[in-house]
Protein backbone atom coordinates (compact mmCIF):
# COMPACT_ATOMS: atom_id res chain seq x y z
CA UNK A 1 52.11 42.11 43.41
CA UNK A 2 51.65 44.79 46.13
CA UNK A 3 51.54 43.12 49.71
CA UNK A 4 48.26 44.95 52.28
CA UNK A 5 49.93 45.13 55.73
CA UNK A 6 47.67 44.68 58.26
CA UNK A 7 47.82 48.40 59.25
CA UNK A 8 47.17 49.85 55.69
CA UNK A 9 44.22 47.52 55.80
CA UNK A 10 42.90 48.50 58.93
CA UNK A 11 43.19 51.68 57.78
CA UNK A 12 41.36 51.44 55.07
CA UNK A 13 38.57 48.85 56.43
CA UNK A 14 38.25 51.12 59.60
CA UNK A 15 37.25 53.92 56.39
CA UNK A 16 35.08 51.49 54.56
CA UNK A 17 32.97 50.13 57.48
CA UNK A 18 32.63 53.72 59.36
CA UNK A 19 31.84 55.96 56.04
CA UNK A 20 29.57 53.26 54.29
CA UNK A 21 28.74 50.33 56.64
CA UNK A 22 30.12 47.69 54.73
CA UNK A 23 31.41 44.76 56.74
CA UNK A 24 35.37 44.42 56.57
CA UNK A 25 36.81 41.80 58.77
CA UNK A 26 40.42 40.75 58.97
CA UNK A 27 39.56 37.81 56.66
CA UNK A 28 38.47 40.34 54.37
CA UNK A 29 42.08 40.91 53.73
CA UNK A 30 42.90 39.31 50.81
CA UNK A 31 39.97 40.20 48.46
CA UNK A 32 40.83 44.21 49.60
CA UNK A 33 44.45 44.05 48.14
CA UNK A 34 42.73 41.76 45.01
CA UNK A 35 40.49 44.50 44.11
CA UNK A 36 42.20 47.34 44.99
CA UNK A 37 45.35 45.86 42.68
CA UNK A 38 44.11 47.74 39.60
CA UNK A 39 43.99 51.16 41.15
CA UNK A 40 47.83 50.99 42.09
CA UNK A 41 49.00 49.92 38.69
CA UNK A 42 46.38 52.69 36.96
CA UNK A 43 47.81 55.39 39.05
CA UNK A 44 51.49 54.47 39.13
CA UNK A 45 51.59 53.34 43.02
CA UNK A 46 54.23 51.29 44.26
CA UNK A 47 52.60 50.50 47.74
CA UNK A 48 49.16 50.50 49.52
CA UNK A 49 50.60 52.94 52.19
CA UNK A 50 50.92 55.97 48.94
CA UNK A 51 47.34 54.96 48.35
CA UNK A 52 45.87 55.03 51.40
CA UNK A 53 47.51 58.59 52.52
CA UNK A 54 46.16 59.53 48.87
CA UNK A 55 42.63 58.24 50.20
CA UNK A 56 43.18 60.42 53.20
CA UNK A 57 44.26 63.52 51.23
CA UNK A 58 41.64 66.31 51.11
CA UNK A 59 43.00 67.40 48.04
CA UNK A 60 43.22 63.93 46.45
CA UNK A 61 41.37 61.26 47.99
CA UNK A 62 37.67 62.47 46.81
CA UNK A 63 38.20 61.58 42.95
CA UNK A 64 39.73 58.13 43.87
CA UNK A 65 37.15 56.98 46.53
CA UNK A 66 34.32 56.75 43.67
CA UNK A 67 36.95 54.07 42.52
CA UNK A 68 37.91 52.75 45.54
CA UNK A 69 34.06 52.30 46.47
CA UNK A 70 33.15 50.85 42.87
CA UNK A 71 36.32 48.14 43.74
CA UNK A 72 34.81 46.90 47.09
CA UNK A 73 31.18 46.73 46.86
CA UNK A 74 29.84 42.80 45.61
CA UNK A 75 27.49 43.56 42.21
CA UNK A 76 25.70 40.10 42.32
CA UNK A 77 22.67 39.93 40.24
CA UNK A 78 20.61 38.27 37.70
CA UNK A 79 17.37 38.85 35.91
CA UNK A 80 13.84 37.04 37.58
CA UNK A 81 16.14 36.71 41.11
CA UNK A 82 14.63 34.59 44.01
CA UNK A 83 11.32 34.27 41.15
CA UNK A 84 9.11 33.43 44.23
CA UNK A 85 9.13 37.11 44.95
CA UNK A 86 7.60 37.70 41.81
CA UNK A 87 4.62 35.24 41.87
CA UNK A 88 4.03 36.68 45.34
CA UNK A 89 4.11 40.28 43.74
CA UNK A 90 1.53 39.26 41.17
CA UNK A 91 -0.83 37.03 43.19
CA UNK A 92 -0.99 38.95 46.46
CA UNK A 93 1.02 42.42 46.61
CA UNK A 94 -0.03 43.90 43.41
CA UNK A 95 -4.17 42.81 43.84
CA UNK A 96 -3.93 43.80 47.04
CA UNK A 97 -2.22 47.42 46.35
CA UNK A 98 -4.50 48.08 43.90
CA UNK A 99 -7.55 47.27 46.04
CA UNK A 100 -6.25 50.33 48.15
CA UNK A 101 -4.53 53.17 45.64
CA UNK A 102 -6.78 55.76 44.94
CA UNK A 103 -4.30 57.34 42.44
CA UNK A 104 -3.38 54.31 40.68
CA UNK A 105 0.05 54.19 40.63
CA UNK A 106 2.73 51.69 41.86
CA UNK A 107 5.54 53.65 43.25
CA UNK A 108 8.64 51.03 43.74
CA UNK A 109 12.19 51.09 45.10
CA UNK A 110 15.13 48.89 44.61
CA UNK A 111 17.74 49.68 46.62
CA UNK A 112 20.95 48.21 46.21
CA UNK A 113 19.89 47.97 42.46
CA UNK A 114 23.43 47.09 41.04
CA UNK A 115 23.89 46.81 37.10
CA UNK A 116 19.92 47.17 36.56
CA UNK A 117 18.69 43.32 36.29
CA UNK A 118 16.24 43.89 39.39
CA UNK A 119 14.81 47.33 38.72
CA UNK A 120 14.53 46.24 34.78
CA UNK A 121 12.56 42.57 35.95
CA UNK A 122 10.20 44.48 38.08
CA UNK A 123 9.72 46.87 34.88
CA UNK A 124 9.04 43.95 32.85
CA UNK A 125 6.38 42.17 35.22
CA UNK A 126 5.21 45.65 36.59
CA UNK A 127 4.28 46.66 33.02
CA UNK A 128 2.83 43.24 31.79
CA UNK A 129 0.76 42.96 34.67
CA UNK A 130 -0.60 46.85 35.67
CA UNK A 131 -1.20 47.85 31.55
CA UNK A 132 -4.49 45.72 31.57
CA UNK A 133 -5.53 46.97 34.89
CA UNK A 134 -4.80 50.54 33.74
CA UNK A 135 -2.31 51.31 36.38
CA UNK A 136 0.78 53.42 35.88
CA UNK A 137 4.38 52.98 37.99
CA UNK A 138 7.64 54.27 38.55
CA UNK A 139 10.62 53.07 39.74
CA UNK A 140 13.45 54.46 41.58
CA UNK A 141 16.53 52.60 42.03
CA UNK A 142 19.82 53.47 43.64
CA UNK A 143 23.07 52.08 44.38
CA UNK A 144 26.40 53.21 45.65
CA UNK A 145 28.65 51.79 42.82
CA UNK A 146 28.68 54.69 40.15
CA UNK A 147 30.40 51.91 37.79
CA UNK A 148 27.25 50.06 38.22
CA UNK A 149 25.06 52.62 37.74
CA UNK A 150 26.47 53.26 34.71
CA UNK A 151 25.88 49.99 33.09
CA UNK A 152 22.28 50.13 34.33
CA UNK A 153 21.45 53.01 32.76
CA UNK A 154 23.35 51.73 29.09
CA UNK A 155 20.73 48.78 29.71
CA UNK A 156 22.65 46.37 27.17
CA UNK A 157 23.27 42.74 28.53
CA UNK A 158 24.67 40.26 27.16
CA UNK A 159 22.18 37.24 26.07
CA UNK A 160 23.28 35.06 28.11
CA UNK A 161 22.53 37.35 30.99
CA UNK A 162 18.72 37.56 30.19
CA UNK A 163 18.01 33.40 29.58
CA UNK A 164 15.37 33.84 32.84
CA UNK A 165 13.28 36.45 30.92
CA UNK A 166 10.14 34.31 29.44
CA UNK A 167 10.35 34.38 26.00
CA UNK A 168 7.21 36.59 25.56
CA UNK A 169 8.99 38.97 27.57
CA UNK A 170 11.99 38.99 25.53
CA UNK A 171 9.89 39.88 23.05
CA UNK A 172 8.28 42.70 24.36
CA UNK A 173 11.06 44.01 26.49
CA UNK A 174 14.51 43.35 24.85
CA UNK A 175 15.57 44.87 21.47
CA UNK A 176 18.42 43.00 19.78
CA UNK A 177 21.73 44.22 18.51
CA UNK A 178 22.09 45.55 14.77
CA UNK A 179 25.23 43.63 15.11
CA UNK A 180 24.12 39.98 15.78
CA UNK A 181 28.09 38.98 16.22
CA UNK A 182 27.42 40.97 19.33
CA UNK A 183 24.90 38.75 21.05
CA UNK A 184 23.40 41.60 22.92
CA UNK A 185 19.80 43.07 24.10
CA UNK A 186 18.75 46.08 25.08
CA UNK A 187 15.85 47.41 27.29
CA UNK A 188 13.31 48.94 25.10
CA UNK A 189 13.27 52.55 26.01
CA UNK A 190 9.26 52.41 27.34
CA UNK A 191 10.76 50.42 30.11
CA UNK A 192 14.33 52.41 30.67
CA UNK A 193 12.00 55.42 30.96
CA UNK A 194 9.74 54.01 33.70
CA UNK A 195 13.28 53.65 35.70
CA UNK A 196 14.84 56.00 37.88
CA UNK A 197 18.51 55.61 38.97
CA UNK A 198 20.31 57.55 41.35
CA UNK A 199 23.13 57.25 43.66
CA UNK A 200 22.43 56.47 47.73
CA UNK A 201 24.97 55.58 50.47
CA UNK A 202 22.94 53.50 53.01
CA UNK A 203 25.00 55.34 55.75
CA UNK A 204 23.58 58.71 54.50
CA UNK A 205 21.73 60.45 57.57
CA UNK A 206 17.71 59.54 56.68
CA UNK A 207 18.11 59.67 52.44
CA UNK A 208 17.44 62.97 52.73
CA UNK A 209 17.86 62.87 48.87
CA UNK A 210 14.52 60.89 48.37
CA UNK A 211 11.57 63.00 48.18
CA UNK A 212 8.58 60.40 47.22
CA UNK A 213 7.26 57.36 49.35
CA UNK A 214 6.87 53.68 48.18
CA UNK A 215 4.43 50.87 48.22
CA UNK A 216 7.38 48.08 47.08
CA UNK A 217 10.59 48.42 48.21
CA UNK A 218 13.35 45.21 46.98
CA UNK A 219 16.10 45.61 49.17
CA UNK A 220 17.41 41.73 48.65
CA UNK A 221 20.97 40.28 49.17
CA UNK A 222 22.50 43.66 50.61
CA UNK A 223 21.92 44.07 54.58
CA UNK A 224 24.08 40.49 54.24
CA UNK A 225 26.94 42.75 53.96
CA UNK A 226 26.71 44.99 56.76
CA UNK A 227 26.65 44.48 60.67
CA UNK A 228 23.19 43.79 62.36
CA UNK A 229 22.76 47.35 64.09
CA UNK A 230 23.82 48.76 61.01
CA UNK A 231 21.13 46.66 58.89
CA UNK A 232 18.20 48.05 61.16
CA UNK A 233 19.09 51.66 60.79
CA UNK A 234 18.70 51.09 57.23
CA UNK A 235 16.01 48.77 57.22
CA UNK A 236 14.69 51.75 59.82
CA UNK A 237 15.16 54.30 57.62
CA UNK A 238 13.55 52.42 54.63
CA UNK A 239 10.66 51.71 56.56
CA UNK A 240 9.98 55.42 56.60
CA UNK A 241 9.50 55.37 52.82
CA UNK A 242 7.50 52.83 52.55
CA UNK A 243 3.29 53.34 52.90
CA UNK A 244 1.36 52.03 54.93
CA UNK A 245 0.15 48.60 53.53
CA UNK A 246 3.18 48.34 51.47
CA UNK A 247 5.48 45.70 51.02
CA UNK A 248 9.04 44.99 51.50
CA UNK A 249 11.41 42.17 49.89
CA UNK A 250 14.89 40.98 51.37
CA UNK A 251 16.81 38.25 49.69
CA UNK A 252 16.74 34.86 50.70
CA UNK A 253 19.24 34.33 53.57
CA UNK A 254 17.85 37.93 55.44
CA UNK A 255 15.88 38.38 58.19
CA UNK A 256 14.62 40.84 60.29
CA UNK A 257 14.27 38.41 63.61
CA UNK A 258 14.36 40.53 66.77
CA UNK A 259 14.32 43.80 65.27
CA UNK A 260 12.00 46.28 66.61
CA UNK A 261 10.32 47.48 63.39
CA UNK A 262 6.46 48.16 62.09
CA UNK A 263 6.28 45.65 60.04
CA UNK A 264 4.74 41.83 60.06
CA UNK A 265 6.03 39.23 57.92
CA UNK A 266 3.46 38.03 55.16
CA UNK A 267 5.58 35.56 53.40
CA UNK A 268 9.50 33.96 53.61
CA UNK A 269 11.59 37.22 53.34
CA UNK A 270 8.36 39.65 52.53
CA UNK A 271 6.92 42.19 55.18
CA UNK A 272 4.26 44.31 55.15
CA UNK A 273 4.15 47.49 56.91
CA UNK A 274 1.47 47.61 59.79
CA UNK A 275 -1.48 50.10 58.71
């Protein structure tokens, strides 16, 4: 097993936490040279100093850093997450949205969408809820994994992984495997085509890649991993997206306590931005 030293690793945290925000303290030590294991024996490394000055070469270190990236990032997620967010999004957001939208459409982003369970439940209770009001929506969702990204788009999961969808929904929604040895669903393509995915580092100066605004945005379990001035510039810079009226989600353990932002907080962990 390769051995981190504490200066490859500061290295390479120093990288990790400037470039993309993500926290990466000293205890953080261990899991680094865990996850980053693979990459040495793939490319043939005998040490984490070869890899990090490959990291740091111009000529080589863009092509691994997708990998490096996909290695360190946490990909927690299930289908029907926190499911309090969703009776709030059918009981209050959505009636109240559609009180308001003149074009009637939902426009939602989930950021920090990992292998696709979020974006796909909101699809699912999006679609069973708007299609007898006669509302349309679209969602983007973005990540900065590309390996997750990936499996979110392929939209198989095993069944195990979708036990939380109601079973009318895993009717409508999920299309089983040919191959029943294989125990997997897909997302019927209605759904897949209502979703969006694209790649976003939180660190990138105001999204400039997003072009659209947003009356939901999810952004749950991620600021958790970044330092608290870095979680309001991108709580900040979400804000900007979002419409007035509209509503934003964090995960369970986040707050936004003490940080100067136009929003009000309508619910545990939901805020609505100030009209």
């Amino acid at each position: 097993m390769f051995q981190l030293t504490s200066k490859d690793f500061k290295r390479l945290s120093t990288f990790i936490q400037d470039g993309y925000g993500i926290k990466m303290p000293d205890t953080k030590i261990t899991m680094l040279q865990s996850r980053l294991q693979k990459r040495l024996r793939l490319l043939g490394m005998n040490s984490f100093s070869d890899y990090c000055d490959m990291i740091f070469s111009l000529e080589q270190g863009e092509d691994e850093l997708v990998h490096m990236i996909d290695a360190v990032t946490t990909n927690k997620t299930d289908f029907f997450r926190e499911p309090a967010h969703y009776r709030y999004l059918i009981n209050t957001a959505l009636p109240d949205l559609m009180s308001r939208k003149e074009n009637r459409n939902i426009n939602v982003w989930s950021a920090g969408c990992s292998t696709g369970e979020e974006p796909y439940t909101l699809a699912m209770v999006l679609d069973n809820y708007l299609s007898y009001e006669h509302f349309t929506f679209s969602i983007m969702a973005t990540d900065l994994s590309s390996r997750v990204l990936e499996t979110a788009r392929m939209a198989v999961y095993d069944e195990s992984k979708v036990a939380p969808v109601p079973f009318e929904m895993k009717k409508k929604y999920l299309l089983r495997s040919k191959d029943r040895a294989s125990k997997q669903v897909r997302i019927v393509p209605e759904l897949r085509s209502k979703v969006q995915f694209k790649s976003l580092n939180f660190m990138d100066n105001e999204f400039r890649t997003i072009n659209t605004t947003f009356d939901l945005v999810f952004c749950r379990n991620v600021i958790i991993y970044f330092e608290r001035d870095i979680q309001a510039e991108i709580i900040g810079k979400q804000v900007k997206f979002l419409n007035p009226g509209g509503y934003l989600f964090l995960g369970h353990s986040e707050t936004l306590f003490g940080l100067d932002l136009p929003l009000k907080l309508v619910a545990p962990t939901i805020y609505q931005k100030l009209k």
